[in-house]
PDB file of N, CA and C in Angstrom:
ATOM      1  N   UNK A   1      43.809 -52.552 -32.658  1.00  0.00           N
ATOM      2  CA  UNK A   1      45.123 -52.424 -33.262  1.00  0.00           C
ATOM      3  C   UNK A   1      45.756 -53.806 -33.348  1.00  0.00           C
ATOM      4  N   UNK A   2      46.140 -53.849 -34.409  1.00  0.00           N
ATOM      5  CA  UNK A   2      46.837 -55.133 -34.695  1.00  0.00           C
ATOM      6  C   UNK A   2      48.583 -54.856 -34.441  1.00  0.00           C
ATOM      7  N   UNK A   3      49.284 -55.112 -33.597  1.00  0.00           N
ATOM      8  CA  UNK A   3      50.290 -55.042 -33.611  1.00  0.00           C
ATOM      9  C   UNK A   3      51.462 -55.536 -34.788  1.00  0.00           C
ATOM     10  N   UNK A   4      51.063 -57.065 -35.074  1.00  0.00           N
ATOM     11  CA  UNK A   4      51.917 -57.126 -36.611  1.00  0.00           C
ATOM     12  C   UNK A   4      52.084 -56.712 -37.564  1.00  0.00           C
ATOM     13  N   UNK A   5      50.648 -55.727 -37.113  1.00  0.00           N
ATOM     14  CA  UNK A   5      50.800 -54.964 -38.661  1.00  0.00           C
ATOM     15  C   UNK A   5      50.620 -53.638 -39.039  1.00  0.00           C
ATOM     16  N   UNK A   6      50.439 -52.923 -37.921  1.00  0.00           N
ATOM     17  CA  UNK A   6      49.600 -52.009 -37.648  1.00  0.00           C
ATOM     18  C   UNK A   6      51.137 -50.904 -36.876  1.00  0.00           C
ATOM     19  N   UNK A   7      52.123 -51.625 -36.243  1.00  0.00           N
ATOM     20  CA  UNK A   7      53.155 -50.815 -36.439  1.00  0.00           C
ATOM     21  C   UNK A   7      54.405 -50.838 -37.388  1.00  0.00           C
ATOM     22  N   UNK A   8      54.783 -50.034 -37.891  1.00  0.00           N
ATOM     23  CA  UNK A   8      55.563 -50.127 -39.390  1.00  0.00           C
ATOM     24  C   UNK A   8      56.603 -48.911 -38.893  1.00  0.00           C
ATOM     25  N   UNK A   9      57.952 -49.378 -39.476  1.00  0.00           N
ATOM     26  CA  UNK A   9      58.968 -48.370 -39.502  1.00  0.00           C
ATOM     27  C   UNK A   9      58.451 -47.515 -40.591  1.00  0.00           C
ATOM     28  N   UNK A  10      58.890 -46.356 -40.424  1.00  0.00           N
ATOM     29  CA  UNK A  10      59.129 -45.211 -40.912  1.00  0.00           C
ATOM     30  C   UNK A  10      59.706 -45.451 -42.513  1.00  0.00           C
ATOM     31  N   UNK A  11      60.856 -45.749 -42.424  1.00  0.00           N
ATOM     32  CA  UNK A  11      61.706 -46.100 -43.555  1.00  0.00           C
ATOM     33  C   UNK A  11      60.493 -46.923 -44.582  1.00  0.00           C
ATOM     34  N   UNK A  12      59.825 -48.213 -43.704  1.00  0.00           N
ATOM     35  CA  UNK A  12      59.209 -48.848 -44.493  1.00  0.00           C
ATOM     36  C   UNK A  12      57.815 -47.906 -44.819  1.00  0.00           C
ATOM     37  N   UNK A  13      57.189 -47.121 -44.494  1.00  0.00           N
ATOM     38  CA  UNK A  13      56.165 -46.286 -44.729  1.00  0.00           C
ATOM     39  C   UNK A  13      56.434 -45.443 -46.158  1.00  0.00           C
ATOM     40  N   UNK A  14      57.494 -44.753 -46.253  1.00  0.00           N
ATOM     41  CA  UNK A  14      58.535 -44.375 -47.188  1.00  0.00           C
ATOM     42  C   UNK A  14      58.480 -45.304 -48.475  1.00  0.00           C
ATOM     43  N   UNK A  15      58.646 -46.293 -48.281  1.00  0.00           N
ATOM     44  CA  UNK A  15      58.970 -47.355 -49.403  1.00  0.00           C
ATOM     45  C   UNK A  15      57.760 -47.935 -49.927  1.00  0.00           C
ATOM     46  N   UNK A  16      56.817 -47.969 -48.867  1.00  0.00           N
ATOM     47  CA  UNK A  16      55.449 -48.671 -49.490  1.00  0.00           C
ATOM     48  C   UNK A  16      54.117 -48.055 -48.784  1.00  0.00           C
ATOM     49  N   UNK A  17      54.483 -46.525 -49.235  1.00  0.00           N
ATOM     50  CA  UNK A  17      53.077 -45.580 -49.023  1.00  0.00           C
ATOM     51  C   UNK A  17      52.215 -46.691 -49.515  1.00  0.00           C
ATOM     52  N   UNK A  18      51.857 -46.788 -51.030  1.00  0.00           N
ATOM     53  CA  UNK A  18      50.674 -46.989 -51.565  1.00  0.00           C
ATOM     54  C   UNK A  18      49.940 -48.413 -50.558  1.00  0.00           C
ATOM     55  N   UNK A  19      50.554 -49.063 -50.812  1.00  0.00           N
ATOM     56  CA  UNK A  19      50.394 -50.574 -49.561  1.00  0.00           C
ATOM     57  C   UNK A  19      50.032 -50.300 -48.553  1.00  0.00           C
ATOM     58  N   UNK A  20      50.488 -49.203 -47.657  1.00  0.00           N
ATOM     59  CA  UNK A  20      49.994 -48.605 -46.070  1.00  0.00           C
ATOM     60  C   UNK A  20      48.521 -48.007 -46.010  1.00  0.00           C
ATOM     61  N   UNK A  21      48.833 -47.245 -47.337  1.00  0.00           N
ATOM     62  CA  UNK A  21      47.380 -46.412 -47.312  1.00  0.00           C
ATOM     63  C   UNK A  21      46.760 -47.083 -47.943  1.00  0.00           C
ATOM     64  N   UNK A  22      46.440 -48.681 -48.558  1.00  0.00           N
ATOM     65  CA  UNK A  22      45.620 -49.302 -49.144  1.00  0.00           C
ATOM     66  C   UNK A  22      45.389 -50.000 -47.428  1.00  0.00           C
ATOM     67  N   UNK A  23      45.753 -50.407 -46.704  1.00  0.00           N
ATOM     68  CA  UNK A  23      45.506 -50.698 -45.310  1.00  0.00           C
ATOM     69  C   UNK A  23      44.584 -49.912 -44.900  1.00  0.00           C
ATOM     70  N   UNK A  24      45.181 -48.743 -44.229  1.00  0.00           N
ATOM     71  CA  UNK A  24      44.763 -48.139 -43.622  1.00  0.00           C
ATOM     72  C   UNK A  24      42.960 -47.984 -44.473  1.00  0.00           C
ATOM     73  N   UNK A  25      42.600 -47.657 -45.366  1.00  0.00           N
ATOM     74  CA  UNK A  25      41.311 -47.493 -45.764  1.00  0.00           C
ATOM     75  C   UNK A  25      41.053 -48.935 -45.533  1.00  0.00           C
ATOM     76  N   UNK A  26      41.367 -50.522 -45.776  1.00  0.00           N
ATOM     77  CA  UNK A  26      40.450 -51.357 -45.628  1.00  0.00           C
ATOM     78  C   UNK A  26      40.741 -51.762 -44.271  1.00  0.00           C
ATOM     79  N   UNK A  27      41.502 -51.280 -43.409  1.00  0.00           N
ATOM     80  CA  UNK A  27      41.301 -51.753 -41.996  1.00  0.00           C
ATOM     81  C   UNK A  27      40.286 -50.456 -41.374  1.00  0.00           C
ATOM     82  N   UNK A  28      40.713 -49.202 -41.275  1.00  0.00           N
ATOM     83  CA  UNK A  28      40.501 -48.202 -40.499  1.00  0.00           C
ATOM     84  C   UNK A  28      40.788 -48.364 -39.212  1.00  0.00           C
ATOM     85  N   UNK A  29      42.122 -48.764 -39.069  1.00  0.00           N
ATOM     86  CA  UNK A  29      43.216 -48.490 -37.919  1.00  0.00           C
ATOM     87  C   UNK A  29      44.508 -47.820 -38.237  1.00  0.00           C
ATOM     88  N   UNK A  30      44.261 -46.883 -36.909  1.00  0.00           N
ATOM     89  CA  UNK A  30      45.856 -45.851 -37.267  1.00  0.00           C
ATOM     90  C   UNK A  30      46.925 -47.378 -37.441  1.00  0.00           C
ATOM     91  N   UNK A  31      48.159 -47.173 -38.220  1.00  0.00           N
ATOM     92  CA  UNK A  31      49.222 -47.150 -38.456  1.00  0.00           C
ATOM     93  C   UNK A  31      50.367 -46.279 -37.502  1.00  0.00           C
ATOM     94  N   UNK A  32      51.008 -46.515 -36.549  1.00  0.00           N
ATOM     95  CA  UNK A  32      52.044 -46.293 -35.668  1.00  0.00           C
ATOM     96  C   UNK A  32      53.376 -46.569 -36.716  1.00  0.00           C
ATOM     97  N   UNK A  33      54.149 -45.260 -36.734  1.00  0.00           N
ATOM     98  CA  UNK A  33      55.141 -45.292 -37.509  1.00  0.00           C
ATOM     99  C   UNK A  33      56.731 -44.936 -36.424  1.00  0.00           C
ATOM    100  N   UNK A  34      57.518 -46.503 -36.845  1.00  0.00           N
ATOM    101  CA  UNK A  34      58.464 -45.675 -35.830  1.00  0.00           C
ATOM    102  C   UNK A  34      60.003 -44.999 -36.357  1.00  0.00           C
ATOM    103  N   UNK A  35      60.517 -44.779 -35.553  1.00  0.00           N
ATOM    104  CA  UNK A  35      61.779 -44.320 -35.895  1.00  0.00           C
ATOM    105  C   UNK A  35      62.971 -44.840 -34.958  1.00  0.00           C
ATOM    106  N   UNK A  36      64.302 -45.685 -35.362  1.00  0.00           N
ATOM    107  CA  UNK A  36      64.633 -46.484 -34.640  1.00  0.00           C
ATOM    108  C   UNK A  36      63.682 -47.005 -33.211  1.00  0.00           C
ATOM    109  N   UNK A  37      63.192 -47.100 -33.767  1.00  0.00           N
ATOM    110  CA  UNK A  37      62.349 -48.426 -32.642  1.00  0.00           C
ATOM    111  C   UNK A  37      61.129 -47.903 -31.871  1.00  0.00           C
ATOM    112  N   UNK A  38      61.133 -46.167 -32.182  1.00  0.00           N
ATOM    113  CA  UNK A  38      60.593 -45.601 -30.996  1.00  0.00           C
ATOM    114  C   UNK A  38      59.238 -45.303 -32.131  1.00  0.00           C
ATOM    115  N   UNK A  39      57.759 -44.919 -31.055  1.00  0.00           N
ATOM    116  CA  UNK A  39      56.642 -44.794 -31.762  1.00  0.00           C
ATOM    117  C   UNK A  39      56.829 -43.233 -32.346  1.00  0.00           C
ATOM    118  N   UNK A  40      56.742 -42.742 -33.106  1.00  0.00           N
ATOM    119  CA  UNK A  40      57.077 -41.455 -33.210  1.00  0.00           C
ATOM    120  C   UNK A  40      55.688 -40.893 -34.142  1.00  0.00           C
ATOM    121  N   UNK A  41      54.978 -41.442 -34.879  1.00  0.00           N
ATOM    122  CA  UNK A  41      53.961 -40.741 -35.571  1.00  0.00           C
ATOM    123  C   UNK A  41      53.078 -41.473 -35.717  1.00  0.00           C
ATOM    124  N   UNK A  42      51.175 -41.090 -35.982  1.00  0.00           N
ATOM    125  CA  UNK A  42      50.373 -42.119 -36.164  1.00  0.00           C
ATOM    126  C   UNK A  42      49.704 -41.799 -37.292  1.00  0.00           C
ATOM    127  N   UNK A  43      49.342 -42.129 -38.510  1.00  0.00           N
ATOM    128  CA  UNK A  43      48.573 -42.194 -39.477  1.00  0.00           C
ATOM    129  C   UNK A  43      47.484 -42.679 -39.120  1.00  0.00           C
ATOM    130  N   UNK A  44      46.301 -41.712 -40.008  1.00  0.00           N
ATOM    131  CA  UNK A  44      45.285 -42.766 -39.538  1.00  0.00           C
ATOM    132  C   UNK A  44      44.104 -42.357 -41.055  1.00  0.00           C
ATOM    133  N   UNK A  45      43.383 -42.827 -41.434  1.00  0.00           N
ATOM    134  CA  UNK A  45      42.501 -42.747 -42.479  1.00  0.00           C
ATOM    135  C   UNK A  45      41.057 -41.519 -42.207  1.00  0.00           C
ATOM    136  N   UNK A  46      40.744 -40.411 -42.882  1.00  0.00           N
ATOM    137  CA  UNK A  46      40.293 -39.346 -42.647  1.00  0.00           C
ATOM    138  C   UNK A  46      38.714 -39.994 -41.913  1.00  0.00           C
ATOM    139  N   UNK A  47      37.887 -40.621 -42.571  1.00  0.00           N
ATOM    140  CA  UNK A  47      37.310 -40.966 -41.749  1.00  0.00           C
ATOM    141  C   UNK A  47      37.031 -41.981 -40.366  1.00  0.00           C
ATOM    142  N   UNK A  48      38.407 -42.577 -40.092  1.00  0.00           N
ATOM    143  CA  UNK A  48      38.447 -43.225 -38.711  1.00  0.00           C
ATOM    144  C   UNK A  48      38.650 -41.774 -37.806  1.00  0.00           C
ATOM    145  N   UNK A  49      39.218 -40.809 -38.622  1.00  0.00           N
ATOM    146  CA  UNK A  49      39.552 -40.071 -37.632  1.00  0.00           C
ATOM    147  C   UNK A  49      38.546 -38.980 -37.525  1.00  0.00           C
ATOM    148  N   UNK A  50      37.838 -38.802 -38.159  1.00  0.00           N
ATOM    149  CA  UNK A  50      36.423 -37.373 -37.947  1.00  0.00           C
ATOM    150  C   UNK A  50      35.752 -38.777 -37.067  1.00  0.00           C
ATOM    151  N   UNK A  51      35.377 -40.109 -37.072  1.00  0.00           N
ATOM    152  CA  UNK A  51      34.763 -41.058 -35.870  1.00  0.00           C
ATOM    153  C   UNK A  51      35.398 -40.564 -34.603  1.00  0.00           C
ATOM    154  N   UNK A  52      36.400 -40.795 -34.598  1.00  0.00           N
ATOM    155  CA  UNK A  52      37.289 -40.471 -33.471  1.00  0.00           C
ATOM    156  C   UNK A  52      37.299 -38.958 -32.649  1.00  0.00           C
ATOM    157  N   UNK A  53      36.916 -37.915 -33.038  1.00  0.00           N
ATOM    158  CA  UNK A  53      36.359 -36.686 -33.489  1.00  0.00           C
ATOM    159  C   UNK A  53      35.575 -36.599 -32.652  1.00  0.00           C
ATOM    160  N   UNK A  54      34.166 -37.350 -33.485  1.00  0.00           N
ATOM    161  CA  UNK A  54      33.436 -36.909 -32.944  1.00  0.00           C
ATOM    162  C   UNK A  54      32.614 -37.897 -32.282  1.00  0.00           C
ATOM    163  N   UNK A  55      33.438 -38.973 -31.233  1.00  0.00           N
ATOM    164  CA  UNK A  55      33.282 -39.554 -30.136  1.00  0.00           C
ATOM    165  C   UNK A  55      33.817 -38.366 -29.002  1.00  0.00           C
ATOM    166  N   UNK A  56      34.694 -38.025 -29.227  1.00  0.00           N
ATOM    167  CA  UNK A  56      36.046 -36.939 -28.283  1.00  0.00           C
ATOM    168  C   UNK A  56      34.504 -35.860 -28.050  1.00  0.00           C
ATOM    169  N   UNK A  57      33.926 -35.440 -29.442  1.00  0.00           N
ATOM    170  CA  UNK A  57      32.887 -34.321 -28.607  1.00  0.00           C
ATOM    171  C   UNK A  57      31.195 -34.947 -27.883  1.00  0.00           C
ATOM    172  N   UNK A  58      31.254 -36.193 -28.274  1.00  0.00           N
ATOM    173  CA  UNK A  58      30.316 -36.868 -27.814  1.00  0.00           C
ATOM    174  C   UNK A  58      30.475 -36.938 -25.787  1.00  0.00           C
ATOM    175  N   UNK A  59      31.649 -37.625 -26.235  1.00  0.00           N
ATOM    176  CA  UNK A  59      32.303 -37.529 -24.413  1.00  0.00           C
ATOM    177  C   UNK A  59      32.085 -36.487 -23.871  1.00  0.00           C
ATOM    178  N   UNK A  60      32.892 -35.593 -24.458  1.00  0.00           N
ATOM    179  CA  UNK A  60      32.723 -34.320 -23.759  1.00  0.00           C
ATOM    180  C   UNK A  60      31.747 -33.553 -23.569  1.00  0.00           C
ATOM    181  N   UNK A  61      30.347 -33.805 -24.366  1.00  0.00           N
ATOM    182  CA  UNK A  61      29.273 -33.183 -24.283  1.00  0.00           C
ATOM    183  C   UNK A  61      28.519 -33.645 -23.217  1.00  0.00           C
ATOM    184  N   UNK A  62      28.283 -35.047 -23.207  1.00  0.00           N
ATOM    185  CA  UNK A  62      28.597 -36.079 -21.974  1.00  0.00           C
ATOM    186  C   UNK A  62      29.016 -35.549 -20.360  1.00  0.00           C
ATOM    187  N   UNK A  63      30.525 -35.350 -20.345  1.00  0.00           N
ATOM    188  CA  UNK A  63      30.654 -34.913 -19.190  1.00  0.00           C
ATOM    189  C   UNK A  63      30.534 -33.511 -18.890  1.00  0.00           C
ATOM    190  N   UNK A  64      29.846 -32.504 -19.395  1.00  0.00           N
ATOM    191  CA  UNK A  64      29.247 -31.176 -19.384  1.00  0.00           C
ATOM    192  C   UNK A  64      28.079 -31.998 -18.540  1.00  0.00           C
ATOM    193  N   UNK A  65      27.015 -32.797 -19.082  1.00  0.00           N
ATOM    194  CA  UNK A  65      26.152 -32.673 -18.756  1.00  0.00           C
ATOM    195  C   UNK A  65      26.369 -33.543 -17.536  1.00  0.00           C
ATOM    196  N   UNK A  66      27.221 -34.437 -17.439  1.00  0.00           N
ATOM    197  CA  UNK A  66      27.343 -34.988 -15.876  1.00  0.00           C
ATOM    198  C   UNK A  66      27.931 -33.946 -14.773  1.00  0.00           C
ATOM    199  N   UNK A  67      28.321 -32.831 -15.000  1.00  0.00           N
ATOM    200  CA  UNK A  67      28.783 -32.077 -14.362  1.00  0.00           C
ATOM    201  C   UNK A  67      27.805 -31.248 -14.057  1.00  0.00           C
ATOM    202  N   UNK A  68      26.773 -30.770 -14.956  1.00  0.00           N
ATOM    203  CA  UNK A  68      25.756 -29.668 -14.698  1.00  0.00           C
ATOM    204  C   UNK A  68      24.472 -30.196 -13.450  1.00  0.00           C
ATOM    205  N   UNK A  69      24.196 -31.939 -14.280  1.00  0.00           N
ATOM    206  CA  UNK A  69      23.427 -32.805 -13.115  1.00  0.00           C
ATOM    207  C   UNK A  69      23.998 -32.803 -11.775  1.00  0.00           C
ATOM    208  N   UNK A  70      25.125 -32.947 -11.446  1.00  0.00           N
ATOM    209  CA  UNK A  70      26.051 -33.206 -10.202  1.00  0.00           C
ATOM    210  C   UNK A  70      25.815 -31.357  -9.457  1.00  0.00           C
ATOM    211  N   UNK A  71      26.343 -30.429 -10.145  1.00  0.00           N
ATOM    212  CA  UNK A  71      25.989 -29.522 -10.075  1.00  0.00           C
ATOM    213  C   UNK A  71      24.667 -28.617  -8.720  1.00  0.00           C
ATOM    214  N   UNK A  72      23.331 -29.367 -10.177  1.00  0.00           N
ATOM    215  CA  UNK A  72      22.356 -29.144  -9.163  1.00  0.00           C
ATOM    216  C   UNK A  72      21.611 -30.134  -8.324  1.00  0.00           C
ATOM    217  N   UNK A  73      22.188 -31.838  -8.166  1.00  0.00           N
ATOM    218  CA  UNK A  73      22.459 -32.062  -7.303  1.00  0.00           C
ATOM    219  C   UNK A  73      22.915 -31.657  -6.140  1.00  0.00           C
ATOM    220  N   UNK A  74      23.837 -30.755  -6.060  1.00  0.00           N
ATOM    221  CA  UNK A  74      24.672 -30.512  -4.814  1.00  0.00           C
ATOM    222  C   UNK A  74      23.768 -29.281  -4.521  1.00  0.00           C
ATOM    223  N   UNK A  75      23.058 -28.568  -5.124  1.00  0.00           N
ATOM    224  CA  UNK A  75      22.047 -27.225  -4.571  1.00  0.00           C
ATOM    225  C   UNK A  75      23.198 -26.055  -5.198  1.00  0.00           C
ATOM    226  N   UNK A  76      23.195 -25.723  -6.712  1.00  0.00           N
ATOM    227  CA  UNK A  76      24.947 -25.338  -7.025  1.00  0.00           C
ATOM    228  C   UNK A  76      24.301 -24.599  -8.131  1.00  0.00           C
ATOM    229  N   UNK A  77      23.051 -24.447  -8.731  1.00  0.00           N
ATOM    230  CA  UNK A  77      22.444 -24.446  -9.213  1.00  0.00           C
ATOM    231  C   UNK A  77      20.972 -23.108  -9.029  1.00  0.00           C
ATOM    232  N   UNK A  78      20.536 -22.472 -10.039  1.00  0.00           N
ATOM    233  CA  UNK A  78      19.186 -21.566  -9.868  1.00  0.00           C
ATOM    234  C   UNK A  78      18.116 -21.418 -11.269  1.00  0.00           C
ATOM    235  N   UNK A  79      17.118 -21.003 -11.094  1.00  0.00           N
ATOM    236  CA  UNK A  79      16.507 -20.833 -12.365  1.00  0.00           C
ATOM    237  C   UNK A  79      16.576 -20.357 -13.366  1.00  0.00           C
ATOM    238  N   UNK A  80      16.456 -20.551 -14.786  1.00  0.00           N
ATOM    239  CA  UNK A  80      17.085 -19.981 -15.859  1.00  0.00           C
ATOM    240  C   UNK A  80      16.659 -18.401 -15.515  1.00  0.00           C
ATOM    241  N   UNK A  81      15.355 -17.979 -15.160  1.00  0.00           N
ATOM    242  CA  UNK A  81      14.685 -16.823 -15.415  1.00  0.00           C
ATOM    243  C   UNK A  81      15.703 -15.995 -14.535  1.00  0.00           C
ATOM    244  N   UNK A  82      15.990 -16.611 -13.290  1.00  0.00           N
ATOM    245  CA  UNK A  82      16.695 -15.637 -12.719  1.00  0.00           C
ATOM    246  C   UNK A  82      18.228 -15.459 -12.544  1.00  0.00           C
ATOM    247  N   UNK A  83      18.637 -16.455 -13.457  1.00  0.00           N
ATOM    248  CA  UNK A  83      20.037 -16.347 -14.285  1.00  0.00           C
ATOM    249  C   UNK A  83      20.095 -15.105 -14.538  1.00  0.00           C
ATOM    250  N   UNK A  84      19.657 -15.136 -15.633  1.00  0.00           N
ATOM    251  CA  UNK A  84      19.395 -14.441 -16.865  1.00  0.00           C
ATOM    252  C   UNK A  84      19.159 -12.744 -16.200  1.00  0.00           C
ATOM    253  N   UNK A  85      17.959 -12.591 -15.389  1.00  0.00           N
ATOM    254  CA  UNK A  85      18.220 -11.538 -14.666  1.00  0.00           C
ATOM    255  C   UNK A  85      19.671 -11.019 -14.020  1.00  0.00           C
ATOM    256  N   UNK A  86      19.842 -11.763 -13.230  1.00  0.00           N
ATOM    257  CA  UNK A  86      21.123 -11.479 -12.596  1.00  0.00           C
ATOM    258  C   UNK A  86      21.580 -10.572 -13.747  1.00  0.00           C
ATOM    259  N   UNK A  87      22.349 -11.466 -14.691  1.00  0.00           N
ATOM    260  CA  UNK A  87      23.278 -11.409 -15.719  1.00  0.00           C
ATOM    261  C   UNK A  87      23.315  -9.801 -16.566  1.00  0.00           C
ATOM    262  N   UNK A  88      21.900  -9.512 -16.736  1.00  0.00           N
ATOM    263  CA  UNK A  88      21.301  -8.884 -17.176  1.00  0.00           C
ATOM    264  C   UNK A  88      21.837  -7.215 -16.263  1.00  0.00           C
ATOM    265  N   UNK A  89      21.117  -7.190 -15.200  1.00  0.00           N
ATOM    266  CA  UNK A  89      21.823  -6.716 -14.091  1.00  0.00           C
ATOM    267  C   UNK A  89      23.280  -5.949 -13.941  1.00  0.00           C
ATOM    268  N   UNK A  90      23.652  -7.390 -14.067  1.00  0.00           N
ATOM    269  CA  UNK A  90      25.729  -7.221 -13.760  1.00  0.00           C
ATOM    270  C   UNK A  90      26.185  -6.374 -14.851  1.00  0.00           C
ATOM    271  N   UNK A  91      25.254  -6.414 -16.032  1.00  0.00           N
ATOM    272  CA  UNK A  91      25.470  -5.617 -17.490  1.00  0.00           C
ATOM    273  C   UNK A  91      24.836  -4.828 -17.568  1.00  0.00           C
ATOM    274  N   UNK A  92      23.557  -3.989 -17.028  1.00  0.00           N
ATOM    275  CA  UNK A  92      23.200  -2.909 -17.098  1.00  0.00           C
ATOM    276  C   UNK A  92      22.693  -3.067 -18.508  1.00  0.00           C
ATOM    277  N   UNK A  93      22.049  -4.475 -18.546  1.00  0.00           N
ATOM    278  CA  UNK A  93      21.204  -4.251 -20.132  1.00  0.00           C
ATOM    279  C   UNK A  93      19.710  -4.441 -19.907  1.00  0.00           C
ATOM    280  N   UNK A  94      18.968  -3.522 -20.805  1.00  0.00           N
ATOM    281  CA  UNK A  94      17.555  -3.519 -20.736  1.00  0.00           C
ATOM    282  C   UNK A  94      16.839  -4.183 -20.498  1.00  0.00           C
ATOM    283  N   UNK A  95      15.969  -4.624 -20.087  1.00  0.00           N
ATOM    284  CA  UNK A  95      14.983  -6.038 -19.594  1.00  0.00           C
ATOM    285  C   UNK A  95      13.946  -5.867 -20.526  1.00  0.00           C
TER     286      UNK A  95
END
């Protein structure tokens, strides 16, 4: 983020859409829009933001799997086959 340029009043967003959103596509950094002084909204260009997306499910797929390792690390953990039984079981569905 570029701060000189990258936060813009409101009013001025208003006045020079076309200029902001010619930014925003050749930078691909949100735009922070404020309102007397305060940050109040962020623009950002459709594909910085499906990146942004789908880092958020990258992470998170990420810490699933650091959690599942840690998991059966700790002995927290059993075999799929007899998951699945259990489960099977608790539901009274056919084997």
């Amino acid at each position: 983020m570029n701060l000189k340029e990258d936060i813009r009043p409101l009013s001025d967003f208003k006045r020079n859409t076309g200029e902001i959103l010619d930014q925003l596509r050749r930078s691909h950094r949100p735009v922070v829009l404020t309102i007397n002084g305060k940050a109040e909204r962020v623009v950002q260009d459709a594909e910085a933001y499906q990146k942004m997306l789908d880092l958020v499910e990258r992470i998170e797929a990420n810490e699933g799997i650091r959690k599942g390792l840690a998991a059966i690390d700790a002995g927290k953990s059993k075999p799929a086959r007899k998951a699945i039984s259990e489960i099977k079981r608790r539901r009274a569905l056919p084997r």
